[in-house]
PDBML (XML) file of the C-alpha atoms, coordinates in Angstrom:
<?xml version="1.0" encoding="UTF-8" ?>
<PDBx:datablock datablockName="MODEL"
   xmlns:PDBx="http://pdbml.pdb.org/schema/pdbx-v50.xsd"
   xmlns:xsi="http://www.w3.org/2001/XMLSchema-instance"
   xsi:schemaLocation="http://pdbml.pdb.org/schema/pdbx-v50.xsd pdbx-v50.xsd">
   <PDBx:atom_siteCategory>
      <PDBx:atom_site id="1">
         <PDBx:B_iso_or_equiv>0.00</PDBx:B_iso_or_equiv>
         <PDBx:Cartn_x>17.947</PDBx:Cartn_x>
         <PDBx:Cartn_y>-9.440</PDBx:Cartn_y>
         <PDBx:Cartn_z>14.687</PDBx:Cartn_z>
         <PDBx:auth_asym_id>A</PDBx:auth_asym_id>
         <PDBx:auth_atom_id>CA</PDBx:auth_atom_id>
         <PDBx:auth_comp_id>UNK</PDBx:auth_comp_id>
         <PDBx:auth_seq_id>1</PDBx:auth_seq_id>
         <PDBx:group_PDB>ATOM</PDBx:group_PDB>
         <PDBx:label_alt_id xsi:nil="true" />
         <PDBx:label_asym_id>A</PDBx:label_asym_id>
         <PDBx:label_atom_id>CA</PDBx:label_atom_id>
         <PDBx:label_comp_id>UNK</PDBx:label_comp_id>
         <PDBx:label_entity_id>1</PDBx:label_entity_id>
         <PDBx:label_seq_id>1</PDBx:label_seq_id>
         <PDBx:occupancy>1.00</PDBx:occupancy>
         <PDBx:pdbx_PDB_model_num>1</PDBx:pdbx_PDB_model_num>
         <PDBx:type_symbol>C</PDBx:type_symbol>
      </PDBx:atom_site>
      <PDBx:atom_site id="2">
         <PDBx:B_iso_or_equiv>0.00</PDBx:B_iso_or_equiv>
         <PDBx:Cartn_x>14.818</PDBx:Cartn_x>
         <PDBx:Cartn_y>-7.651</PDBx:Cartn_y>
         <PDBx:Cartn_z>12.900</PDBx:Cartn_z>
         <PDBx:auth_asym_id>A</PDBx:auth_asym_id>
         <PDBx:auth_atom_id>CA</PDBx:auth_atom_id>
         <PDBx:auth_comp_id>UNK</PDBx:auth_comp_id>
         <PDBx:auth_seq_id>2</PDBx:auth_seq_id>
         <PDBx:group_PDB>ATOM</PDBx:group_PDB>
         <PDBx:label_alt_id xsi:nil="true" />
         <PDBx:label_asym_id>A</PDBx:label_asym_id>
         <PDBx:label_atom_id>CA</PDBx:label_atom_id>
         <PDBx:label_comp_id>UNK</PDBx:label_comp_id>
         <PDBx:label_entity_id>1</PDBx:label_entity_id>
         <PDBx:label_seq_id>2</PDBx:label_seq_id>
         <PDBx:occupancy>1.00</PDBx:occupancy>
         <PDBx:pdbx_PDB_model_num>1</PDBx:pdbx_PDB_model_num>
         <PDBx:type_symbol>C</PDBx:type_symbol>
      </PDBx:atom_site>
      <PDBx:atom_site id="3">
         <PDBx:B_iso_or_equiv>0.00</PDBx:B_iso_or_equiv>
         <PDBx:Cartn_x>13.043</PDBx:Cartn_x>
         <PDBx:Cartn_y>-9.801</PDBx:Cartn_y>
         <PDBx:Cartn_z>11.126</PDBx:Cartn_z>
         <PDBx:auth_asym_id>A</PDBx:auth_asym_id>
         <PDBx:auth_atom_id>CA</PDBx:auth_atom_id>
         <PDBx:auth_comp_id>UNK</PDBx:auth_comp_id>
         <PDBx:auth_seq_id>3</PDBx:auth_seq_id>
         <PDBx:group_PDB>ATOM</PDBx:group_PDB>
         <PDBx:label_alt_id xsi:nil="true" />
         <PDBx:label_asym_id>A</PDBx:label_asym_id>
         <PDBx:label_atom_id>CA</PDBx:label_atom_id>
         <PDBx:label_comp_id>UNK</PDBx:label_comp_id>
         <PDBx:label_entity_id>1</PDBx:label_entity_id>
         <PDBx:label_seq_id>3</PDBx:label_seq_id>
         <PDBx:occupancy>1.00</PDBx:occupancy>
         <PDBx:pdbx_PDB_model_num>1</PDBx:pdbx_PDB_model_num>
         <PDBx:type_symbol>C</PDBx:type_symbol>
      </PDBx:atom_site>
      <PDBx:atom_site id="4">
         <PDBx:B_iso_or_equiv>0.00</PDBx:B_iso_or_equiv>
         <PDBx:Cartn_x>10.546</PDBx:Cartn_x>
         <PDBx:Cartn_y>-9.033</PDBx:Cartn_y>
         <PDBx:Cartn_z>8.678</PDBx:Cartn_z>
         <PDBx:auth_asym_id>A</PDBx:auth_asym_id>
         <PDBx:auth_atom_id>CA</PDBx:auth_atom_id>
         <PDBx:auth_comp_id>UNK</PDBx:auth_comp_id>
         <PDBx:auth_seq_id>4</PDBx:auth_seq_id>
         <PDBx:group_PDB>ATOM</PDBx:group_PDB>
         <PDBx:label_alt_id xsi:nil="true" />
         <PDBx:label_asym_id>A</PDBx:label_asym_id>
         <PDBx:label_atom_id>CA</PDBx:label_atom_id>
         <PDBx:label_comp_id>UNK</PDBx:label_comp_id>
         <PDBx:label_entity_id>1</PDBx:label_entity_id>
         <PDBx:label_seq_id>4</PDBx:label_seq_id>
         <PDBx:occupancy>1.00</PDBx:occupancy>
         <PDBx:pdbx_PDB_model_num>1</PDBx:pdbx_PDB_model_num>
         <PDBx:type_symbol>C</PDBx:type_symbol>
      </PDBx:atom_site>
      <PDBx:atom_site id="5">
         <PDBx:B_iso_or_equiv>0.00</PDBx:B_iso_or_equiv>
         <PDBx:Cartn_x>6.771</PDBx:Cartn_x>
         <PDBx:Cartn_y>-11.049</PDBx:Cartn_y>
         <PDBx:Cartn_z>7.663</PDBx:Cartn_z>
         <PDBx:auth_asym_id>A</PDBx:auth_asym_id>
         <PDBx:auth_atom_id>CA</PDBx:auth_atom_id>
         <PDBx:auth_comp_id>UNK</PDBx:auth_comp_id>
         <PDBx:auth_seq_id>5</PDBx:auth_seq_id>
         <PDBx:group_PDB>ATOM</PDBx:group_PDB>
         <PDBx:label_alt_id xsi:nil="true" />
         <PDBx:label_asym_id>A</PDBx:label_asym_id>
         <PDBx:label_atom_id>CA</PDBx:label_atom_id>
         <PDBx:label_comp_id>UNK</PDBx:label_comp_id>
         <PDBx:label_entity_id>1</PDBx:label_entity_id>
         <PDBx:label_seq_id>5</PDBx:label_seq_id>
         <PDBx:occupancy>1.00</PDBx:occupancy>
         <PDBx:pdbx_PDB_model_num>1</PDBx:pdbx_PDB_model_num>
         <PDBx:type_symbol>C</PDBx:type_symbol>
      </PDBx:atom_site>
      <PDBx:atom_site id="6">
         <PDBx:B_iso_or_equiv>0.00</PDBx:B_iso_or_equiv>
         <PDBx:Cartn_x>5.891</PDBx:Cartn_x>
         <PDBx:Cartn_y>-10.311</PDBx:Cartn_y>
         <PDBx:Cartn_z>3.734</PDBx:Cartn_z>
         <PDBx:auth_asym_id>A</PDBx:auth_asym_id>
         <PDBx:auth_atom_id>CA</PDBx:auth_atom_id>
         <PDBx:auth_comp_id>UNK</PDBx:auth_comp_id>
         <PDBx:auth_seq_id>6</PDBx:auth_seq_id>
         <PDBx:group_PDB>ATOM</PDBx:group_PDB>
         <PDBx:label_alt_id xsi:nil="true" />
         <PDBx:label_asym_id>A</PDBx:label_asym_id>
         <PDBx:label_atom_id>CA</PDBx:label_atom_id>
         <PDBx:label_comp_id>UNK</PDBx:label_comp_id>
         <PDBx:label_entity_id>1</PDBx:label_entity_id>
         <PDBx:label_seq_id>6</PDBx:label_seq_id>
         <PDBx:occupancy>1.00</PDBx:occupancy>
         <PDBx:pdbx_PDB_model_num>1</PDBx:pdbx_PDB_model_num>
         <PDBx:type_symbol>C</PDBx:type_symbol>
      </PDBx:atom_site>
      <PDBx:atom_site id="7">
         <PDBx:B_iso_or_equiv>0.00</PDBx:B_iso_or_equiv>
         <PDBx:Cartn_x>2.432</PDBx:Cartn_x>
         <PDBx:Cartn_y>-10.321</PDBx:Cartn_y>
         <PDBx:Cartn_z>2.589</PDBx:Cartn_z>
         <PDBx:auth_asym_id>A</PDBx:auth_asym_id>
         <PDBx:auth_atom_id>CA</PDBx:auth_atom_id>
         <PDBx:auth_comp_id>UNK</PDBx:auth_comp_id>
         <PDBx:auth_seq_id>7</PDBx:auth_seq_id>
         <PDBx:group_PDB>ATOM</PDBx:group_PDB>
         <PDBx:label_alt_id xsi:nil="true" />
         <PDBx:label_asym_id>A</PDBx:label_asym_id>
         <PDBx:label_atom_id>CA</PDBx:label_atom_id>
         <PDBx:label_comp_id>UNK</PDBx:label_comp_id>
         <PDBx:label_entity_id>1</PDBx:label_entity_id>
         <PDBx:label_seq_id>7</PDBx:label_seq_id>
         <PDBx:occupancy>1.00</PDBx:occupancy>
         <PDBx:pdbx_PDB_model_num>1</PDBx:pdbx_PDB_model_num>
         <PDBx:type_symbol>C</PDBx:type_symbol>
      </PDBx:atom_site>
      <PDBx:atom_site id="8">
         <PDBx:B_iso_or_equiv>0.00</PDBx:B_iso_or_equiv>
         <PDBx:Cartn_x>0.438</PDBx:Cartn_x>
         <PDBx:Cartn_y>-9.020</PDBx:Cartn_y>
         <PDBx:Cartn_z>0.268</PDBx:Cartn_z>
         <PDBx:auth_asym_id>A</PDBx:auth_asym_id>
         <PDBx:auth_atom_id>CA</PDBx:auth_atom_id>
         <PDBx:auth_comp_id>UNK</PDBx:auth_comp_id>
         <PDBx:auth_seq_id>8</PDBx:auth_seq_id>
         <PDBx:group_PDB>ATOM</PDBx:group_PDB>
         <PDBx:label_alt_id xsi:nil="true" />
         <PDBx:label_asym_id>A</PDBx:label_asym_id>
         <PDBx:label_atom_id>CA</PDBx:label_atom_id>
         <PDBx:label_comp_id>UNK</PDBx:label_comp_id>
         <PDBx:label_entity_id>1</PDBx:label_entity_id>
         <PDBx:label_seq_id>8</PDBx:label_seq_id>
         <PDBx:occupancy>1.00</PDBx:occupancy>
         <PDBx:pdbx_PDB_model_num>1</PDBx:pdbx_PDB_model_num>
         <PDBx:type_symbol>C</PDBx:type_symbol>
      </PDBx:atom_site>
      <PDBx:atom_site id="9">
         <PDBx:B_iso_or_equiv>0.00</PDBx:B_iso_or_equiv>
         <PDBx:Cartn_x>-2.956</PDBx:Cartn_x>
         <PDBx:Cartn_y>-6.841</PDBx:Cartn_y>
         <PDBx:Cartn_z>1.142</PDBx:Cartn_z>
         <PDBx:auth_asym_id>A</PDBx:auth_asym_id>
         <PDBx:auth_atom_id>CA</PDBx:auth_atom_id>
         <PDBx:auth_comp_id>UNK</PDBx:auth_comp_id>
         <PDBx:auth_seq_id>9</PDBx:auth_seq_id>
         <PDBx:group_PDB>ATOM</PDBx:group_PDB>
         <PDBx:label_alt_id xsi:nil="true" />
         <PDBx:label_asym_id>A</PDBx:label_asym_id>
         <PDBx:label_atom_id>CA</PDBx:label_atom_id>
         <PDBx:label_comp_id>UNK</PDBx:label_comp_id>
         <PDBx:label_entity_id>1</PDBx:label_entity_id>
         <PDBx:label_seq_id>9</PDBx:label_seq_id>
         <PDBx:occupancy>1.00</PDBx:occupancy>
         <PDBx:pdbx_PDB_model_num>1</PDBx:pdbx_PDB_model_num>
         <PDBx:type_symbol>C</PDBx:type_symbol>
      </PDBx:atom_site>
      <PDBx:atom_site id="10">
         <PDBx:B_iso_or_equiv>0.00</PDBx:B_iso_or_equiv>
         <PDBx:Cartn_x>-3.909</PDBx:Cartn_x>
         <PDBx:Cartn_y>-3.998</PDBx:Cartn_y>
         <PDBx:Cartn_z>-0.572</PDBx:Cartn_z>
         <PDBx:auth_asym_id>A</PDBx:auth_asym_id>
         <PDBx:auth_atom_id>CA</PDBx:auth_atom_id>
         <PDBx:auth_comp_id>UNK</PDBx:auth_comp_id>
         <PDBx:auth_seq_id>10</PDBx:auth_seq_id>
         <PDBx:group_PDB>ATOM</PDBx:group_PDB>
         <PDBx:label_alt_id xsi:nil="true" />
         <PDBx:label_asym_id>A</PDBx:label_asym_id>
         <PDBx:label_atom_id>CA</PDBx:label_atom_id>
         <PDBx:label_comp_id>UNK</PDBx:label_comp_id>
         <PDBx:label_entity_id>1</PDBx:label_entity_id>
         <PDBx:label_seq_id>10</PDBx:label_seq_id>
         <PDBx:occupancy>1.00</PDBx:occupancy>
         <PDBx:pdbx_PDB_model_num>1</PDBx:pdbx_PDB_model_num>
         <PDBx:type_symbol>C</PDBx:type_symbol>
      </PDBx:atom_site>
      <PDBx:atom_site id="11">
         <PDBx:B_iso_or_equiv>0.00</PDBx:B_iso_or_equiv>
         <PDBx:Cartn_x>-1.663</PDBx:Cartn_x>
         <PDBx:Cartn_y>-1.889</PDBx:Cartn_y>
         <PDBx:Cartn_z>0.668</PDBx:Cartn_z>
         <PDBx:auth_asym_id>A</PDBx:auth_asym_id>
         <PDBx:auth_atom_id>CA</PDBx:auth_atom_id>
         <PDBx:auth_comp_id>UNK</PDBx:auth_comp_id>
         <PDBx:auth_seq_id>11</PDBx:auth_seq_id>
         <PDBx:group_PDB>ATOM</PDBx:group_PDB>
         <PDBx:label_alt_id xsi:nil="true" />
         <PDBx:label_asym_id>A</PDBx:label_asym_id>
         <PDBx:label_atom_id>CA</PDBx:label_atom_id>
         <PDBx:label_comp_id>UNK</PDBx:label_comp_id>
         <PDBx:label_entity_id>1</PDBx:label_entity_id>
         <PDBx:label_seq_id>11</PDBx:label_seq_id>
         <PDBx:occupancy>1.00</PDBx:occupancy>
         <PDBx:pdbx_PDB_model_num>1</PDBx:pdbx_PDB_model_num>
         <PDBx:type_symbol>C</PDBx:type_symbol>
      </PDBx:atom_site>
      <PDBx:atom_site id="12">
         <PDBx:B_iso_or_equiv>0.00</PDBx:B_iso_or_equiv>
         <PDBx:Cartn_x>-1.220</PDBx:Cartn_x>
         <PDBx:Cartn_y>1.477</PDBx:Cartn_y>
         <PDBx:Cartn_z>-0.564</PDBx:Cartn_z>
         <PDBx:auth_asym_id>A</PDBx:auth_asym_id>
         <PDBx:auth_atom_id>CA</PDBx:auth_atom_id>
         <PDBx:auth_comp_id>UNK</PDBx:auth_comp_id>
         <PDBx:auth_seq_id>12</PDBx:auth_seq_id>
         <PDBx:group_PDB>ATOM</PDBx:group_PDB>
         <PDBx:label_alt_id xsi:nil="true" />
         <PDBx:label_asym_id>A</PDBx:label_asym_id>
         <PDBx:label_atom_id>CA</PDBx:label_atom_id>
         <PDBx:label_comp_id>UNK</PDBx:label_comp_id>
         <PDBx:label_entity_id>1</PDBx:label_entity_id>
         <PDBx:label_seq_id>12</PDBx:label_seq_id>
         <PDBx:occupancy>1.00</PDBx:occupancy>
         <PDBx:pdbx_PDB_model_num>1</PDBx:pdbx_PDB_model_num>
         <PDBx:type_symbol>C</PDBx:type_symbol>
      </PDBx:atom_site>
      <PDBx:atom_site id="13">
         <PDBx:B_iso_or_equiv>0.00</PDBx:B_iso_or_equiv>
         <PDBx:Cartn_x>0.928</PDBx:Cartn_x>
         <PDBx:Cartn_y>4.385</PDBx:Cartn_y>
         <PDBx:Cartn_z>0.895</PDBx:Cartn_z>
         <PDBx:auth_asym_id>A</PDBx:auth_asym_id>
         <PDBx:auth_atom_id>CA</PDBx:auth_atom_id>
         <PDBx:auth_comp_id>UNK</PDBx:auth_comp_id>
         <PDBx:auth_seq_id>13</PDBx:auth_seq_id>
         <PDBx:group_PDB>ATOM</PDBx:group_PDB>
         <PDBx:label_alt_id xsi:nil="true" />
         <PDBx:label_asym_id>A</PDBx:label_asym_id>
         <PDBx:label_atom_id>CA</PDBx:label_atom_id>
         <PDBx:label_comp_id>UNK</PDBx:label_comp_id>
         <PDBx:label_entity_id>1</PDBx:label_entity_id>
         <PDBx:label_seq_id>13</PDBx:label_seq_id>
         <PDBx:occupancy>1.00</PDBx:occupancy>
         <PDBx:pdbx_PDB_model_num>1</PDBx:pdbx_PDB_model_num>
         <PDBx:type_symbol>C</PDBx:type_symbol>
      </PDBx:atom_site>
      <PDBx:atom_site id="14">
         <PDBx:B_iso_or_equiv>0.00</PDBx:B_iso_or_equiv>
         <PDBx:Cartn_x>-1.507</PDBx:Cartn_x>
         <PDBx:Cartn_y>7.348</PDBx:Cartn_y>
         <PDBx:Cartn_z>-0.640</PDBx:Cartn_z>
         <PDBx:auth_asym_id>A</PDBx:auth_asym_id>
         <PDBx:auth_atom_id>CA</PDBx:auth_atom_id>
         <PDBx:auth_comp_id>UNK</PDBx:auth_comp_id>
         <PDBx:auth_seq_id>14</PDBx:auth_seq_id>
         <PDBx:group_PDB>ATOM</PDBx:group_PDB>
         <PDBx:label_alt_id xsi:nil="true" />
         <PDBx:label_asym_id>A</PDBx:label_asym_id>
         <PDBx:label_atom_id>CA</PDBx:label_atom_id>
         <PDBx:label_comp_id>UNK</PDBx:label_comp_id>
         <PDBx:label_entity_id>1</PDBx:label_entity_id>
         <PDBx:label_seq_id>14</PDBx:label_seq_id>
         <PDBx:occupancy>1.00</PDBx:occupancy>
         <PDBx:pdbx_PDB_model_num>1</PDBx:pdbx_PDB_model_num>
         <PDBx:type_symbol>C</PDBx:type_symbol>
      </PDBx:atom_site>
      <PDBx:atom_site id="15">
         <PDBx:B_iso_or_equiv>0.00</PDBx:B_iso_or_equiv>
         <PDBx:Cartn_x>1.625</PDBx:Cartn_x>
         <PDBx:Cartn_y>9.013</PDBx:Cartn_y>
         <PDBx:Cartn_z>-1.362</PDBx:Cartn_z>
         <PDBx:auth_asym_id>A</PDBx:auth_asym_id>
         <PDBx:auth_atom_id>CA</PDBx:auth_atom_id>
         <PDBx:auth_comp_id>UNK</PDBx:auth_comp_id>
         <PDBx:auth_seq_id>15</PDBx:auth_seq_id>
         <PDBx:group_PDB>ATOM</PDBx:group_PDB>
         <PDBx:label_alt_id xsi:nil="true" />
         <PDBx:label_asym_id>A</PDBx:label_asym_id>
         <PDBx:label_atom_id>CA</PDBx:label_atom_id>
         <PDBx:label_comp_id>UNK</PDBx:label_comp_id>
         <PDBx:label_entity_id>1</PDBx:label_entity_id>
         <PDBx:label_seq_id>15</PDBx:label_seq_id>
         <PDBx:occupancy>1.00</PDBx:occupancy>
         <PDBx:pdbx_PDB_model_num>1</PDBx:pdbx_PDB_model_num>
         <PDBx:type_symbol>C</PDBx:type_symbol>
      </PDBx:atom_site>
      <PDBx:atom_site id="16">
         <PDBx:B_iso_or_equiv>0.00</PDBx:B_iso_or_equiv>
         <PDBx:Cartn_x>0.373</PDBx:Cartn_x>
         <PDBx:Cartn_y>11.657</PDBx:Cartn_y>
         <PDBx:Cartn_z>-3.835</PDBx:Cartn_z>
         <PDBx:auth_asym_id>A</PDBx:auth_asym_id>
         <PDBx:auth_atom_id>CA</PDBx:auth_atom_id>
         <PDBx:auth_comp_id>UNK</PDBx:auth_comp_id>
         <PDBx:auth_seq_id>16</PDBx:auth_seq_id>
         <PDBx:group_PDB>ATOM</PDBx:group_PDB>
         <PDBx:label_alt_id xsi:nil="true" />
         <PDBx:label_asym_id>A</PDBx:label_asym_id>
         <PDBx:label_atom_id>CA</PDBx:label_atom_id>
         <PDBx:label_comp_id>UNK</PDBx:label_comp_id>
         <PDBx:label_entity_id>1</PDBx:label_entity_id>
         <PDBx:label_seq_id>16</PDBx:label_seq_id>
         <PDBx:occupancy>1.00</PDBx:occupancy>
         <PDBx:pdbx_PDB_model_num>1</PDBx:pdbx_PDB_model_num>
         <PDBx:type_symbol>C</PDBx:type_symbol>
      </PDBx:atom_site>
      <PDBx:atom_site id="17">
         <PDBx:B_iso_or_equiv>0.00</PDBx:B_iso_or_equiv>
         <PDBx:Cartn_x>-3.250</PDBx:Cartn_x>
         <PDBx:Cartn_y>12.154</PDBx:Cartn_y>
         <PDBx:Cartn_z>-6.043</PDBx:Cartn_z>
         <PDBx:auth_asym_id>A</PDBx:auth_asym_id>
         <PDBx:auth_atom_id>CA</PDBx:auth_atom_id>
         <PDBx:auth_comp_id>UNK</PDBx:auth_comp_id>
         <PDBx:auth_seq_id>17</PDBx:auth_seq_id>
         <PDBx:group_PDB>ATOM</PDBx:group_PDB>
         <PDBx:label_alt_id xsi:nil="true" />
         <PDBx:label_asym_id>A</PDBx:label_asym_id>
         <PDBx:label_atom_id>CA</PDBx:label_atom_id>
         <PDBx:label_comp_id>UNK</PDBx:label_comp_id>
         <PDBx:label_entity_id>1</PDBx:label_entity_id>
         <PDBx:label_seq_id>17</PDBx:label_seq_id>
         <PDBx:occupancy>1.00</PDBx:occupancy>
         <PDBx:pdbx_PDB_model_num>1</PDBx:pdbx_PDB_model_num>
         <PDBx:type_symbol>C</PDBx:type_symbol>
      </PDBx:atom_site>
      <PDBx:atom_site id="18">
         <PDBx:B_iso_or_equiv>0.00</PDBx:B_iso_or_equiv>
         <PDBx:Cartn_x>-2.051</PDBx:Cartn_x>
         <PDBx:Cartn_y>9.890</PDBx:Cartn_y>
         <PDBx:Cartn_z>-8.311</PDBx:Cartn_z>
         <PDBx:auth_asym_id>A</PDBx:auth_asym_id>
         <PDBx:auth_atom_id>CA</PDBx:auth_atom_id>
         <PDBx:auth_comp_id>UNK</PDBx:auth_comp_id>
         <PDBx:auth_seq_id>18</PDBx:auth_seq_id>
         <PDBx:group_PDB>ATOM</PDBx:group_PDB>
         <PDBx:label_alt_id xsi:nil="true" />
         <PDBx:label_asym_id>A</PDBx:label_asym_id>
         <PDBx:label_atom_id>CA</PDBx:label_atom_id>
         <PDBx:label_comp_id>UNK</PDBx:label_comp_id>
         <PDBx:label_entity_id>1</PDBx:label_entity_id>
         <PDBx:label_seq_id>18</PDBx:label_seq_id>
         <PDBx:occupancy>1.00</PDBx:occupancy>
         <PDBx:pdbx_PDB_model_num>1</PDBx:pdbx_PDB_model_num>
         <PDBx:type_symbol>C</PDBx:type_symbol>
      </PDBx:atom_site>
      <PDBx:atom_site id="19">
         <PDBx:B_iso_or_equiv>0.00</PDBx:B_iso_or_equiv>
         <PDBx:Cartn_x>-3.076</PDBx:Cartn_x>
         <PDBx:Cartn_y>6.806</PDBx:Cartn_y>
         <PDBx:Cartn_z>-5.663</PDBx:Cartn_z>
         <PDBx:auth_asym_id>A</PDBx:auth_asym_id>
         <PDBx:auth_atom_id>CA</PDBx:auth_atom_id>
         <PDBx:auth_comp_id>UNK</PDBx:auth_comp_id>
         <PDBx:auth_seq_id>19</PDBx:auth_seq_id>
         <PDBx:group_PDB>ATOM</PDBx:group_PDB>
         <PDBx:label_alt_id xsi:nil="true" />
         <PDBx:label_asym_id>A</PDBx:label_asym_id>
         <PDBx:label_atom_id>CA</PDBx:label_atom_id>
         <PDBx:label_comp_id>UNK</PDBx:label_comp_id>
         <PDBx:label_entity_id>1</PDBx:label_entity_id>
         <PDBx:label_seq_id>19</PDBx:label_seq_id>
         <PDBx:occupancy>1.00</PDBx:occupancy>
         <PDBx:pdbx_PDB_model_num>1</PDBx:pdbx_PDB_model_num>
         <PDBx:type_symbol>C</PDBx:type_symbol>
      </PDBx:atom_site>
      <PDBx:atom_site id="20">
         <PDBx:B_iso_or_equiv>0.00</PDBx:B_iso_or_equiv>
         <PDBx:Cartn_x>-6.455</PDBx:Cartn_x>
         <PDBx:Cartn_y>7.771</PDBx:Cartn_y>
         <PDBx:Cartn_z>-5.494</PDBx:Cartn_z>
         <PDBx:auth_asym_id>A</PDBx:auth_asym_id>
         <PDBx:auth_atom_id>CA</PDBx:auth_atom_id>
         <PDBx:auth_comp_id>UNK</PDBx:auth_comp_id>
         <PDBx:auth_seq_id>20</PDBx:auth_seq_id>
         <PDBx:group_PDB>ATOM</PDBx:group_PDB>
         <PDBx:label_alt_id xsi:nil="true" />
         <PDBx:label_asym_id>A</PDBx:label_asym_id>
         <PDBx:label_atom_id>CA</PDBx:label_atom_id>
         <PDBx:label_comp_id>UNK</PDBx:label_comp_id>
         <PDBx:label_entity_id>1</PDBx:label_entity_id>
         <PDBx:label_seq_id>20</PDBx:label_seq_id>
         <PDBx:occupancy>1.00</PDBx:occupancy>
         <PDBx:pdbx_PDB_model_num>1</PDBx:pdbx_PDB_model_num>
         <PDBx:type_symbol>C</PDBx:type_symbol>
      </PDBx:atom_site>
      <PDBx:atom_site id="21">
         <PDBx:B_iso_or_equiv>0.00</PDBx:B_iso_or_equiv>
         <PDBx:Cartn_x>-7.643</PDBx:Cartn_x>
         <PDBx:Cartn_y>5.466</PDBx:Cartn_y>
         <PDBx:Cartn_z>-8.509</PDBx:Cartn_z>
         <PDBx:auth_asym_id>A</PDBx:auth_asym_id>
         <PDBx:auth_atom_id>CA</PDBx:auth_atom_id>
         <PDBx:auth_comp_id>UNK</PDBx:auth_comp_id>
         <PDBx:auth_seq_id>21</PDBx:auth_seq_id>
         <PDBx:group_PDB>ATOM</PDBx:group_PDB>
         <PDBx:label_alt_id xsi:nil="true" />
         <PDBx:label_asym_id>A</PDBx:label_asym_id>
         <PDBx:label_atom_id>CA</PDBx:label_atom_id>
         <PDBx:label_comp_id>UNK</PDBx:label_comp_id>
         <PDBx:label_entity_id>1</PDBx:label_entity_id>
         <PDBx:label_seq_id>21</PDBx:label_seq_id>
         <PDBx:occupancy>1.00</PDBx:occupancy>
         <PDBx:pdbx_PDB_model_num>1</PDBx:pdbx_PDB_model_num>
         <PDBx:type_symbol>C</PDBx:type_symbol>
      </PDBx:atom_site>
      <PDBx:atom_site id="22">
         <PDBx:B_iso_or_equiv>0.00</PDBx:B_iso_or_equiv>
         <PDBx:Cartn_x>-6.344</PDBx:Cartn_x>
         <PDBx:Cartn_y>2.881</PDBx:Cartn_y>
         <PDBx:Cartn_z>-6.016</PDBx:Cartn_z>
         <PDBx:auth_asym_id>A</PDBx:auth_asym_id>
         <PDBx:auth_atom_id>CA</PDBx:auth_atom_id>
         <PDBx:auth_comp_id>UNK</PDBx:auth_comp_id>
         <PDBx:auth_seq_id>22</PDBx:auth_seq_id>
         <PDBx:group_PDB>ATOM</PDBx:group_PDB>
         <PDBx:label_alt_id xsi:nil="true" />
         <PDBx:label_asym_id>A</PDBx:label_asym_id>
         <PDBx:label_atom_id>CA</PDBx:label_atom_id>
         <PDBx:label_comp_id>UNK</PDBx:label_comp_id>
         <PDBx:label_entity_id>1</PDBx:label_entity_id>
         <PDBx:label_seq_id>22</PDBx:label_seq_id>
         <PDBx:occupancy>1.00</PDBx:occupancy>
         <PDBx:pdbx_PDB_model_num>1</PDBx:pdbx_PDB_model_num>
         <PDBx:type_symbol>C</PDBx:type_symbol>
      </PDBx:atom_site>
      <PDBx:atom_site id="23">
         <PDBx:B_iso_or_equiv>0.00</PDBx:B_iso_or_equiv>
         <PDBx:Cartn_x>-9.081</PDBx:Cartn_x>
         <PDBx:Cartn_y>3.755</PDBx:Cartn_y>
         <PDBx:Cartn_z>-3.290</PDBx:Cartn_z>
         <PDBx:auth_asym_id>A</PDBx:auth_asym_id>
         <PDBx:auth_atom_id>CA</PDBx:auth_atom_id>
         <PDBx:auth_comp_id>UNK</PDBx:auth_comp_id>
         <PDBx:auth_seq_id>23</PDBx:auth_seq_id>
         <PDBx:group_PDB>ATOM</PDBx:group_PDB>
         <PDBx:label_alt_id xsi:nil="true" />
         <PDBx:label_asym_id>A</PDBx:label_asym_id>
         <PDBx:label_atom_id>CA</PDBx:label_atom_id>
         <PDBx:label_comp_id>UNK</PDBx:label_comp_id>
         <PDBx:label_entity_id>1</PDBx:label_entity_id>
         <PDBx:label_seq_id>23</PDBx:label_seq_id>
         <PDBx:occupancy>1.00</PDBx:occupancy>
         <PDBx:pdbx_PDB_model_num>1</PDBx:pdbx_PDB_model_num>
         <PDBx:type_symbol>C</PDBx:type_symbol>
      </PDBx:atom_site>
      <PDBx:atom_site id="24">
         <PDBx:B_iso_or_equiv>0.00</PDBx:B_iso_or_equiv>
         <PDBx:Cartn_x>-12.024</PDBx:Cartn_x>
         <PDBx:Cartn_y>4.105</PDBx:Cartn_y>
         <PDBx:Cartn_z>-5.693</PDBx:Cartn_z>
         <PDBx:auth_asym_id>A</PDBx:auth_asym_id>
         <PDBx:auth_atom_id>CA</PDBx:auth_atom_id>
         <PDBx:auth_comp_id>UNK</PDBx:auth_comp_id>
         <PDBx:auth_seq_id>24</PDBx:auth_seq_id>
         <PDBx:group_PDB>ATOM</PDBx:group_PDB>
         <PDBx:label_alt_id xsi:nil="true" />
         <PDBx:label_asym_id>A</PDBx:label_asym_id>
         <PDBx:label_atom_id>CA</PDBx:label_atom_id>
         <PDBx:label_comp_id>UNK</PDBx:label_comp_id>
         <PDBx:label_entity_id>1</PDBx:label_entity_id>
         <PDBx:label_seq_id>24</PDBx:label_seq_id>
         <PDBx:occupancy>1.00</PDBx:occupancy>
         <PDBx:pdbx_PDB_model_num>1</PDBx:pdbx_PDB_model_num>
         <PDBx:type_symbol>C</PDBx:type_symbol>
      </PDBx:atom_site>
      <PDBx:atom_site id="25">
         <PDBx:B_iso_or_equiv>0.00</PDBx:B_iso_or_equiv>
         <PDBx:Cartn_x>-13.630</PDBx:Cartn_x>
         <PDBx:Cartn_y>2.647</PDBx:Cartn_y>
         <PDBx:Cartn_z>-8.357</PDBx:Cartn_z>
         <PDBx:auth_asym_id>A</PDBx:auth_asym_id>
         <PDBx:auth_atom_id>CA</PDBx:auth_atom_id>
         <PDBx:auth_comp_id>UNK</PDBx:auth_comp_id>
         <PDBx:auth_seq_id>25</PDBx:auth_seq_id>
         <PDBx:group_PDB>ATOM</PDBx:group_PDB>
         <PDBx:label_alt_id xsi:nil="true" />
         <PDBx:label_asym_id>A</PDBx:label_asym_id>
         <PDBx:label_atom_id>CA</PDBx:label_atom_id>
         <PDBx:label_comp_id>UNK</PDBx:label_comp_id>
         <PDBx:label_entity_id>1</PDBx:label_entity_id>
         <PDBx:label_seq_id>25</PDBx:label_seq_id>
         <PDBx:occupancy>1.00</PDBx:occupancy>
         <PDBx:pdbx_PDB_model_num>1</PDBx:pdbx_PDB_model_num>
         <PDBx:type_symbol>C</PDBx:type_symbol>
      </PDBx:atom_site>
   </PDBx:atom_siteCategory>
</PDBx:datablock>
């Protein structure tokens, strides 16, 4: 019985370098 809300806000796992452009201009 999990149950799950989407949504959409900026979200952003900062998995690597490469996700930097992401968190600055």
């Amino acid at each position: 019985g999990i149950r799950v809300i989407p949504g959409t806000f900026g979200w952003n796992d900062v998995g690597s370098w490469a996700a930097l452009p992401a968190m600055r201009p």
